[in-house]
C-alpha atoms as a PDB file:
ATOM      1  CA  UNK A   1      19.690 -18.714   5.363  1.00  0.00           C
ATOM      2  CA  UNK A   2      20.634 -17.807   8.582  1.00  0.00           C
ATOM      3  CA  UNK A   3      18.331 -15.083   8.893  1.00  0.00           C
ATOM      4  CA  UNK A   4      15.164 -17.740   8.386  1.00  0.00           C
ATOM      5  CA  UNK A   5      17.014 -20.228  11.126  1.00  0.00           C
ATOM      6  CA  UNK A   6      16.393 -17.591  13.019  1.00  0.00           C
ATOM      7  CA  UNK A   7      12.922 -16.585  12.941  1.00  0.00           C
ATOM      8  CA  UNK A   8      12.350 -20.974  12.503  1.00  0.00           C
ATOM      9  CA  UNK A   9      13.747 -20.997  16.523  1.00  0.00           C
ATOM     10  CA  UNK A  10      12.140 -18.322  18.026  1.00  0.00           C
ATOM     11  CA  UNK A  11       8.776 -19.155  16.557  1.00  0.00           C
ATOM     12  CA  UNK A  12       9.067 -22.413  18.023  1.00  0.00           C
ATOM     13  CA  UNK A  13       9.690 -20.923  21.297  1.00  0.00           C
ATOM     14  CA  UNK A  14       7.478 -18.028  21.417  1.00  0.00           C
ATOM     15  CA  UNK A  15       4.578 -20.003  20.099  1.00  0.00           C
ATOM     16  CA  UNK A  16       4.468 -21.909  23.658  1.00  0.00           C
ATOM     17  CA  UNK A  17       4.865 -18.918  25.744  1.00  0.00           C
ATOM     18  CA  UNK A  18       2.714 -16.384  23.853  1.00  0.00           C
ATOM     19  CA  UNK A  19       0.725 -18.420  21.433  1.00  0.00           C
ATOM     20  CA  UNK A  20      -1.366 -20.369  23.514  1.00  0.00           C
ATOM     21  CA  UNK A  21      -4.337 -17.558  23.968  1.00  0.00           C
ATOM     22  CA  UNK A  22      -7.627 -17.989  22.729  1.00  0.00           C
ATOM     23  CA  UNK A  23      -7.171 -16.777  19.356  1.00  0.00           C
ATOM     24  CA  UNK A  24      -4.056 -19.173  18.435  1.00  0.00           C
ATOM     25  CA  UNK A  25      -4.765 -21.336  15.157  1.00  0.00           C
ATOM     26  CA  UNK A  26      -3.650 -24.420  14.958  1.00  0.00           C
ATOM     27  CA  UNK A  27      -4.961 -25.667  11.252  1.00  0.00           C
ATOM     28  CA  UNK A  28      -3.027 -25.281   8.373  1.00  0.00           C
ATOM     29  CA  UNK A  29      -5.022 -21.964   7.227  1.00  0.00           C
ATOM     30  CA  UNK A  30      -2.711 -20.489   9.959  1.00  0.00           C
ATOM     31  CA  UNK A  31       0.386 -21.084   7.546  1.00  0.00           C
ATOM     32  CA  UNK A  32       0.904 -18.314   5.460  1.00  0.00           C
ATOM     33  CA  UNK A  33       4.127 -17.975   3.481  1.00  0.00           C
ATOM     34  CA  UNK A  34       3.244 -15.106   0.915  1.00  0.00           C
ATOM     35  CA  UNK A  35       2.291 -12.434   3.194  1.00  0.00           C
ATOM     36  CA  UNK A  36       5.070  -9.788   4.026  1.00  0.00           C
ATOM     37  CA  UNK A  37       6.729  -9.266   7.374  1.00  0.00           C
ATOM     38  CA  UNK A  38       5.056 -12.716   8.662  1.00  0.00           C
ATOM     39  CA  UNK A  39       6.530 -15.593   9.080  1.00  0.00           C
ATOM     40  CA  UNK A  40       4.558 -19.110   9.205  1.00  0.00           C
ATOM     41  CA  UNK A  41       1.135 -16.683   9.669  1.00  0.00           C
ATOM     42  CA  UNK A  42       2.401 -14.985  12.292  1.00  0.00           C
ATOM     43  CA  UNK A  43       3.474 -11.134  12.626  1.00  0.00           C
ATOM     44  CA  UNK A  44       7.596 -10.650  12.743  1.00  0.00           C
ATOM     45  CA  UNK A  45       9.161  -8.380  15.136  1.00  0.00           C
ATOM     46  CA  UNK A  46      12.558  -7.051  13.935  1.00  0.00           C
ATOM     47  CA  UNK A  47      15.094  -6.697  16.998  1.00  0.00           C
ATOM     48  CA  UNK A  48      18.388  -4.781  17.244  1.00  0.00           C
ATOM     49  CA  UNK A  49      20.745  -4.504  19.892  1.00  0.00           C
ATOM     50  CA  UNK A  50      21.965  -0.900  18.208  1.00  0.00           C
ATOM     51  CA  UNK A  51      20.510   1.765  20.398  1.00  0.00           C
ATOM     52  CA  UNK A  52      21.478   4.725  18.101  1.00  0.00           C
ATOM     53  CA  UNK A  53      20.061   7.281  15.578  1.00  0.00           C
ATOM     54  CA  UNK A  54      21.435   4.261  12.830  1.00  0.00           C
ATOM     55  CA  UNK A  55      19.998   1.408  14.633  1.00  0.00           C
ATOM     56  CA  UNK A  56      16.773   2.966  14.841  1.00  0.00           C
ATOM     57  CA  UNK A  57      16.709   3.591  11.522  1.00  0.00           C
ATOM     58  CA  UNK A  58      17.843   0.127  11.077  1.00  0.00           C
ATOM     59  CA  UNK A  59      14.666  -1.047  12.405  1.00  0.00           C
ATOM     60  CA  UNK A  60      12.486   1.593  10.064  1.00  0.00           C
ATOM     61  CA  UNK A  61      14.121   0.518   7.543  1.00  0.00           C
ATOM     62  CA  UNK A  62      13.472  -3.300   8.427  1.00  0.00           C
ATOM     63  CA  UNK A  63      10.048  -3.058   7.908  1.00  0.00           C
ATOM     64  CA  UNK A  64      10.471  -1.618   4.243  1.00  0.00           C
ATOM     65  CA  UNK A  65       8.557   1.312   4.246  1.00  0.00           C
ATOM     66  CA  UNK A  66       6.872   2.903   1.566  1.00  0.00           C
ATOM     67  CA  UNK A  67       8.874   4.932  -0.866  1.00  0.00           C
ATOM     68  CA  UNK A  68       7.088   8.182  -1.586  1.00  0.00           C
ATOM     69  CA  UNK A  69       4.097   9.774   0.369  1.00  0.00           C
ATOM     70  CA  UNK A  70       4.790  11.635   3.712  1.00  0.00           C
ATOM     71  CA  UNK A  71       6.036  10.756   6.554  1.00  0.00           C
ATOM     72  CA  UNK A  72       4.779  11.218   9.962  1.00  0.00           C
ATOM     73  CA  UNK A  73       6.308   9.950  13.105  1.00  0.00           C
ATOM     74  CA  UNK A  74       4.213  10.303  16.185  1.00  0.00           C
ATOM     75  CA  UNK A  75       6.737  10.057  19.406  1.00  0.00           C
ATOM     76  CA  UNK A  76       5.784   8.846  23.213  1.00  0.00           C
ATOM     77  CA  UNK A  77       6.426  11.130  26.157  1.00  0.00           C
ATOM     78  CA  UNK A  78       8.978  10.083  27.940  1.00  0.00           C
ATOM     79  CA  UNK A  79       9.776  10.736  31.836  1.00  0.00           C
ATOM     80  CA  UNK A  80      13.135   8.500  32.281  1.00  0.00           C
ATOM     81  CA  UNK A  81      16.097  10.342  33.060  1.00  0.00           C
ATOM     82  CA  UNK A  82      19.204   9.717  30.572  1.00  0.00           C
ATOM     83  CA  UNK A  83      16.737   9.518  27.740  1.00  0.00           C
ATOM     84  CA  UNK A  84      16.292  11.859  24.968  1.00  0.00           C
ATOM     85  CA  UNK A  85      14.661  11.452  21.278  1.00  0.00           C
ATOM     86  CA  UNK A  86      15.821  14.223  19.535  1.00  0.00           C
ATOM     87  CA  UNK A  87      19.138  12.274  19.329  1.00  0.00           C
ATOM     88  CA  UNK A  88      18.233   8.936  18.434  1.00  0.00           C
ATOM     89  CA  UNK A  89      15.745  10.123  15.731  1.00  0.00           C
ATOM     90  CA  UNK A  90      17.278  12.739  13.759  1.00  0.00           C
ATOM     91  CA  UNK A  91      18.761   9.885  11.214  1.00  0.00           C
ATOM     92  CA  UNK A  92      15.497   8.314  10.638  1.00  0.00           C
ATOM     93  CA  UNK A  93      13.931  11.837  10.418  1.00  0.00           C
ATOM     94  CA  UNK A  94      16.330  13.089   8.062  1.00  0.00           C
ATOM     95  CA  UNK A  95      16.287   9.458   5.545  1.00  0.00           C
ATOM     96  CA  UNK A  96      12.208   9.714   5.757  1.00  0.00           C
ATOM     97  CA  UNK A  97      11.821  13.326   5.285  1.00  0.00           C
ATOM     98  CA  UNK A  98       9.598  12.930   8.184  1.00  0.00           C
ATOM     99  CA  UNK A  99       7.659  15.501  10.513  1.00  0.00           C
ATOM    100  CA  UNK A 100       7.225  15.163  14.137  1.00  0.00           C
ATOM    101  CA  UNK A 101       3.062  15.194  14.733  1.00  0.00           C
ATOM    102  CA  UNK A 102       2.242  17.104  18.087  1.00  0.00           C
ATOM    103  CA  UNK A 103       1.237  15.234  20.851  1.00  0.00           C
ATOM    104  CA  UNK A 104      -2.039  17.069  21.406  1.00  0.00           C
ATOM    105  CA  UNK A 105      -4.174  13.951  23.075  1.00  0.00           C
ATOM    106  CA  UNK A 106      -7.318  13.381  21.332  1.00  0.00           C
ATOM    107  CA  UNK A 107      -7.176  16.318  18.818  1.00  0.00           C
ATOM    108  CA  UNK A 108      -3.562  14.944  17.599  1.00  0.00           C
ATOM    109  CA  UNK A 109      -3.602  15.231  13.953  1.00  0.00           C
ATOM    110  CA  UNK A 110      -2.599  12.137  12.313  1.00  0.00           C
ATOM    111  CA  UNK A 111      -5.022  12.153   8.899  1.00  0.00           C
ATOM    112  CA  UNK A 112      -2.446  14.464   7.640  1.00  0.00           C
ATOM    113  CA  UNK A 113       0.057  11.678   6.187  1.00  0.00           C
ATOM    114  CA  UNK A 114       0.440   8.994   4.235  1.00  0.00           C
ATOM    115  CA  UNK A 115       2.656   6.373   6.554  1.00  0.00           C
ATOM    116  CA  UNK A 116       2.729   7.374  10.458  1.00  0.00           C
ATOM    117  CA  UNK A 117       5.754   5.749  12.718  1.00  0.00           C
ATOM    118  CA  UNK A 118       5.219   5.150  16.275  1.00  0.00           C
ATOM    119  CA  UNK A 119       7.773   5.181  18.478  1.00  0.00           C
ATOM    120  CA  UNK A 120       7.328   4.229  21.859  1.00  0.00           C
ATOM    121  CA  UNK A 121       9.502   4.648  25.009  1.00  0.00           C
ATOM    122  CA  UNK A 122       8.966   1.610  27.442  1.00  0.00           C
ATOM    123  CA  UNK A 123       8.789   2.621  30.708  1.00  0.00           C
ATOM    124  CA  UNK A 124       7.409   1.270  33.759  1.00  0.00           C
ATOM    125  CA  UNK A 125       3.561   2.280  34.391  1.00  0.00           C
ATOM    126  CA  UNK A 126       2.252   2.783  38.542  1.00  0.00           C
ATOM    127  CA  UNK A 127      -1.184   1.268  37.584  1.00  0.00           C
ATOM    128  CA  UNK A 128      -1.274  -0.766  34.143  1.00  0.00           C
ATOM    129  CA  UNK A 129       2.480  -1.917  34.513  1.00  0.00           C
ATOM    130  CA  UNK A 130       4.274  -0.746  31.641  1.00  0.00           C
ATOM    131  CA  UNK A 131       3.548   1.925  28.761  1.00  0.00           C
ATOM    132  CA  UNK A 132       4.142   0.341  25.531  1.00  0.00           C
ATOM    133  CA  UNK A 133       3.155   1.151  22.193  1.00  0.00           C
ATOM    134  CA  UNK A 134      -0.338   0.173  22.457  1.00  0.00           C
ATOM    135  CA  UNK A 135      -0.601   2.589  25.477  1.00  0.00           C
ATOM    136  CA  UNK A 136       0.785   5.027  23.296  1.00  0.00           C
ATOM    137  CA  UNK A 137      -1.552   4.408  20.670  1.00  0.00           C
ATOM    138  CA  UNK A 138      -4.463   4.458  23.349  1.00  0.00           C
ATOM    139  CA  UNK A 139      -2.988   7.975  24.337  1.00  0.00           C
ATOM    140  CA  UNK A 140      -4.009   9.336  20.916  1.00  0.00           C
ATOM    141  CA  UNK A 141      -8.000   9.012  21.777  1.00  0.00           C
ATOM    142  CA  UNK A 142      -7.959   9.261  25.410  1.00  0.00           C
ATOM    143  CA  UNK A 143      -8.498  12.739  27.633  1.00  0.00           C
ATOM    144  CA  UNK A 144      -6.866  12.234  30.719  1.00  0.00           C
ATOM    145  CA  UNK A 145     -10.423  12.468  32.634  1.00  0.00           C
ATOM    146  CA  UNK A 146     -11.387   9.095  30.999  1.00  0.00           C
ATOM    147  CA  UNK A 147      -8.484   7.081  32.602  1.00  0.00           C
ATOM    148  CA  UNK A 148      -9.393   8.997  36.022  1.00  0.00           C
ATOM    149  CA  UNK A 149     -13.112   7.090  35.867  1.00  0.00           C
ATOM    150  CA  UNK A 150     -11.261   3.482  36.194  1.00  0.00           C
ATOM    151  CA  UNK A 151      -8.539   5.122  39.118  1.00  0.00           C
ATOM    152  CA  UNK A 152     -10.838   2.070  41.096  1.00  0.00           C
ATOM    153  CA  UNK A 153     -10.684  -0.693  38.074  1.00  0.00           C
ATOM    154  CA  UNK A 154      -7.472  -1.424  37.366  1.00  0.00           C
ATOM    155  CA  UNK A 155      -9.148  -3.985  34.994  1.00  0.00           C
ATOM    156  CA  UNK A 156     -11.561  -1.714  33.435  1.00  0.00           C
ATOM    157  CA  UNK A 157      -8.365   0.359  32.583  1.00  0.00           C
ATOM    158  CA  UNK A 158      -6.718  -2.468  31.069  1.00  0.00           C
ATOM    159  CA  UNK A 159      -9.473  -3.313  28.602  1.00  0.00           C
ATOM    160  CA  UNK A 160      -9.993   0.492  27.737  1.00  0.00           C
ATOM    161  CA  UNK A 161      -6.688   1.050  26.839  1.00  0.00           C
ATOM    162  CA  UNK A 162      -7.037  -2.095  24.342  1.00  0.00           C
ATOM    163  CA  UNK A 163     -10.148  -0.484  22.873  1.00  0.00           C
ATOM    164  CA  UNK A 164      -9.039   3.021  22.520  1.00  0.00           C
ATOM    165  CA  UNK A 165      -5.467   1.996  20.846  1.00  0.00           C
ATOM    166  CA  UNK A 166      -7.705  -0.128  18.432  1.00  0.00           C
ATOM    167  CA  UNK A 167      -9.588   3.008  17.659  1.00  0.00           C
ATOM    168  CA  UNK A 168      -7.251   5.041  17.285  1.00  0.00           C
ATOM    169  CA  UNK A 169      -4.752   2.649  14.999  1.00  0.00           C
ATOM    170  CA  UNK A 170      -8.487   2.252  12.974  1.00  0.00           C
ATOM    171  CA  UNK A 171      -9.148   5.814  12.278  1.00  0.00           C
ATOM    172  CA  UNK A 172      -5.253   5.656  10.062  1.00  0.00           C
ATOM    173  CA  UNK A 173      -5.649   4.910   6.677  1.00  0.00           C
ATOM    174  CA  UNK A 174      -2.349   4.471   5.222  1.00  0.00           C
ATOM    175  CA  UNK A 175       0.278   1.767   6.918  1.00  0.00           C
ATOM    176  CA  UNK A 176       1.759   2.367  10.735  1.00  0.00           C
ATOM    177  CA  UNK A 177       5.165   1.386  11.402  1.00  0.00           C
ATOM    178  CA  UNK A 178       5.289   0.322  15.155  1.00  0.00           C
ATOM    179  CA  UNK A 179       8.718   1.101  16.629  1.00  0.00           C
ATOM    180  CA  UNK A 180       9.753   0.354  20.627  1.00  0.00           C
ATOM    181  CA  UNK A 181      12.873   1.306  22.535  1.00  0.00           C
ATOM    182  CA  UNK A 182      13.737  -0.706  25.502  1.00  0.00           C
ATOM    183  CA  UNK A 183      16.093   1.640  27.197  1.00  0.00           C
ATOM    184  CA  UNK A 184      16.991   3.597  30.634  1.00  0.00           C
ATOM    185  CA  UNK A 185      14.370   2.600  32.534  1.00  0.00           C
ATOM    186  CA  UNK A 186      14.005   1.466  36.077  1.00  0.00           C
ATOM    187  CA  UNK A 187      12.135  -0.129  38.663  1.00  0.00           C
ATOM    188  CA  UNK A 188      14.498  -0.925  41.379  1.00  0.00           C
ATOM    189  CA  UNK A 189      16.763  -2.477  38.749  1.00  0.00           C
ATOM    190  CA  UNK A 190      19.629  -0.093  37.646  1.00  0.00           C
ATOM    191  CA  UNK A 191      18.872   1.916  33.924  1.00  0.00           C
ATOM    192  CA  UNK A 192      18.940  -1.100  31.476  1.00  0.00           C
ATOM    193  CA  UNK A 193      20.202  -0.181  28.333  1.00  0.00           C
ATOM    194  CA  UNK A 194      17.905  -3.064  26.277  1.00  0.00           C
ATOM    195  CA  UNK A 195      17.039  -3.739  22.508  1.00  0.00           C
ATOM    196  CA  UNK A 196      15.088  -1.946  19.834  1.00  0.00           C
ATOM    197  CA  UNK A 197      11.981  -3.779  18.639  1.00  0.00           C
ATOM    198  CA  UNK A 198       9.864  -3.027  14.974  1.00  0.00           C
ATOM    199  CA  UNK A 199       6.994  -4.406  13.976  1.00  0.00           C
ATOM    200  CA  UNK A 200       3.432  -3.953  12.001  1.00  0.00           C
ATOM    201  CA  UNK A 201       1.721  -5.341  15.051  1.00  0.00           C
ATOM    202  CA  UNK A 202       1.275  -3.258  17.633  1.00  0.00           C
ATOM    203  CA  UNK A 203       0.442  -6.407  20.167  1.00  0.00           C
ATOM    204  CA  UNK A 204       3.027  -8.626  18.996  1.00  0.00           C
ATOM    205  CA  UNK A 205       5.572  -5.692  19.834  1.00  0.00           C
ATOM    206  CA  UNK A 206       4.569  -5.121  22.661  1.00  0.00           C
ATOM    207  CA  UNK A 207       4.467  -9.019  23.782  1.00  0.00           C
ATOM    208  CA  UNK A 208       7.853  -9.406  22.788  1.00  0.00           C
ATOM    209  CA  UNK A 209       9.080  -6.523  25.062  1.00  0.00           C
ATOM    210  CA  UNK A 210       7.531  -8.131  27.984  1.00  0.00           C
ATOM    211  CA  UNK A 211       9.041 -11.583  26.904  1.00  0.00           C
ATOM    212  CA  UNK A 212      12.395 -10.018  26.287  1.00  0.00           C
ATOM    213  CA  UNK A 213      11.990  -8.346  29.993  1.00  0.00           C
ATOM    214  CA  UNK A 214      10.885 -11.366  31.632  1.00  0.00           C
ATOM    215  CA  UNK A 215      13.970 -13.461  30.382  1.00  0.00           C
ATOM    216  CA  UNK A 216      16.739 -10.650  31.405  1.00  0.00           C
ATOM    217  CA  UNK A 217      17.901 -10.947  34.672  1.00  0.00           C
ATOM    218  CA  UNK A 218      18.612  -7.000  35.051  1.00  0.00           C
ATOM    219  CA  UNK A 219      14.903  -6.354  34.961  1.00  0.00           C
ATOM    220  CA  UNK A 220      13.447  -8.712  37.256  1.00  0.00           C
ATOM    221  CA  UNK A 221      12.005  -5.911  39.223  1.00  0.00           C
ATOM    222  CA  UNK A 222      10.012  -4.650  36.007  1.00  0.00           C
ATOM    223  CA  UNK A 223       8.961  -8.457  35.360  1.00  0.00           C
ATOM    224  CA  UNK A 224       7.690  -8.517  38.551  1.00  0.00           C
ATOM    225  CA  UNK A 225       5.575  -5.181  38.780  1.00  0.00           C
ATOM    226  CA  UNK A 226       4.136  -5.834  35.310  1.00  0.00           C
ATOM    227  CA  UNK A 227       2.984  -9.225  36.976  1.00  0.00           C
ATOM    228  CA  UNK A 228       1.449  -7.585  39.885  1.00  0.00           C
ATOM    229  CA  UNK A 229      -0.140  -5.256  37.838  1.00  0.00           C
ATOM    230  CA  UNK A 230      -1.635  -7.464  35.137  1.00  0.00           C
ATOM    231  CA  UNK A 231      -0.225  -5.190  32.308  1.00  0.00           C
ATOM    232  CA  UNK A 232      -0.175  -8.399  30.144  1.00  0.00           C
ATOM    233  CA  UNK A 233      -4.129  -8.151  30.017  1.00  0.00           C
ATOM    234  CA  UNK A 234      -4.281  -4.943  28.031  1.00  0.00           C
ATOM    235  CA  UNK A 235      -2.376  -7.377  25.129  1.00  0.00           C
ATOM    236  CA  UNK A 236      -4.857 -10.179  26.178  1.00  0.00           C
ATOM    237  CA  UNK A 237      -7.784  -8.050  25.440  1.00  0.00           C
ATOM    238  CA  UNK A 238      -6.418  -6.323  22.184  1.00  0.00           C
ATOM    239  CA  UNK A 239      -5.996 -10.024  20.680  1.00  0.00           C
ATOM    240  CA  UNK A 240      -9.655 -10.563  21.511  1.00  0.00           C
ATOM    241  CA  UNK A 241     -10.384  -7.852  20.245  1.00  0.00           C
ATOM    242  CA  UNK A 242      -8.634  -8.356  16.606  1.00  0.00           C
ATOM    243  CA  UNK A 243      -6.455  -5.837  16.932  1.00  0.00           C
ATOM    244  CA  UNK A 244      -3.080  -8.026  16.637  1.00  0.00           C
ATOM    245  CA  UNK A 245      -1.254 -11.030  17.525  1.00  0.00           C
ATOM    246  CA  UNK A 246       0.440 -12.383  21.508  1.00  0.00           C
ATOM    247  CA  UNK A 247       1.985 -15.046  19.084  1.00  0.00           C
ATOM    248  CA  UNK A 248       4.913 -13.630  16.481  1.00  0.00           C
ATOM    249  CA  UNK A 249       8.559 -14.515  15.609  1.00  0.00           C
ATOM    250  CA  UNK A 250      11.684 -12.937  16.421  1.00  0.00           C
ATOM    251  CA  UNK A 251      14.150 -11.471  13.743  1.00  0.00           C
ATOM    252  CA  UNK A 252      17.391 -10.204  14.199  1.00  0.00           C
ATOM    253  CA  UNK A 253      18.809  -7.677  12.019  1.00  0.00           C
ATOM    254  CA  UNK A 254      22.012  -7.192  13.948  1.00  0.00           C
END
């Protein structure tokens, strides 16, 4: 029970600060009850405040993967200092029997497996604001020489990076488990050791970081250079797009 009073609140918040987009239903076709890992239609986001090799496979294990098949888990580059995967993974890895997929750009190899996990390091981004997961997901398709042709349309880049994560998460045929760590990262704020986020919508996970960083006062400075940099448009296009949901409820598992 308390679990549901949760998600009940934070729906009721997050609806009026990330619902109100052009894609937000208001009927009653909206309400669905029987679908998994959604709560009154809209995508959950599972949130721990355990930043460890157990709460990360807290938040795996939140989403209730598949039993059998193989595992894939497809990891973010990360340039923050104090941060390190091999640590904080090598639960999950070991409880999934899971392989680490190269990060080889375009030509990464992700047909290979059955379930992929995605796990995405937040941190700050000098032109699109902030790389989240569905910058990470973008990543996958892109070659570096694409990105250079928008170094003049900040906008431009913000779209393609919606279209190309779409692709990308569209060329997976089994399920993707979306997984971010908000952790030691900085823009003039001191490293801010945050939350860990899991979800099945890429766009929903990523909204709730920025709503989570917007609301804590030790990253004000990220807020702020995600604002100047209209990161929250790459989200805004990807909804438009189909590709997932600004509006989603909040779930503890601590």
């Amino acid at each position: 029970m308390k679990r549901k009073i949760s998600i009940l609140l934070t729906v009721s918040v997050f609806l009026l600060s990330a619902g109100c987009g052009e894609n937000a239903q208001n009927d009653d076709s909206a309400i669905q009850t029987d679908v998994p890992h959604t709560f009154a239609g809209y995508p959950v986001v599972y949130l721990t405040a355990d930043i460890s090799a157990q709460g990360l496979l807290s938040a795996y294990e939140a989403l209730e993967p598949a039993e059998n098949g193989t595992v894939g888990i497809k990891l973010s580059e990360t340039l923050s200092d104090g941060f390190s995967w091999q640590d904080l993974t090598v639960e999950l890895v070991q409880a999934a029997n899971a392989s680490i997929i190269e990060n080889n750009g375009p030509e990464t190899e992700l047909s290979g497996y059955e379930n992929i996990v995605v796990l995405t390091h937040l941190e700050p981004h000098d032109t699109v604001g902030f790389y989240g997961t569905t910058a990470h997901m973008a990543s996958i398709s892109t070659q570096q020489e694409d990105l250079d042709r928008f170094a003049s349309d900040p906008d431009g880049m913000l779209q393609y990076l919606a279209e190309q994560g779409k692709a990308a998460a569209e060329s997976v045929s089994g399920p993707i488990l979306y997984i971010a760590v908000l952790d030691q990262w900085s823009v003039g704020d001191p490293a801010y050791g945050g939350n860990i986020l899991a979800s099945y919508d890429p766009v929903s996970l990523d909204q709730a970081c920025v709503d989570l960083i917007n609301m804590t006062e030790e990253c004000q400075s990220l807020a702020a250079h995600i604002a100047v940099c209209k990161g929250i448009y790459t989200l805004v296009n990807a909804e438009q797009m189909g590709w997932g949901s600004r509006t989603y409820a909040f779930l503890s598992i601590d």
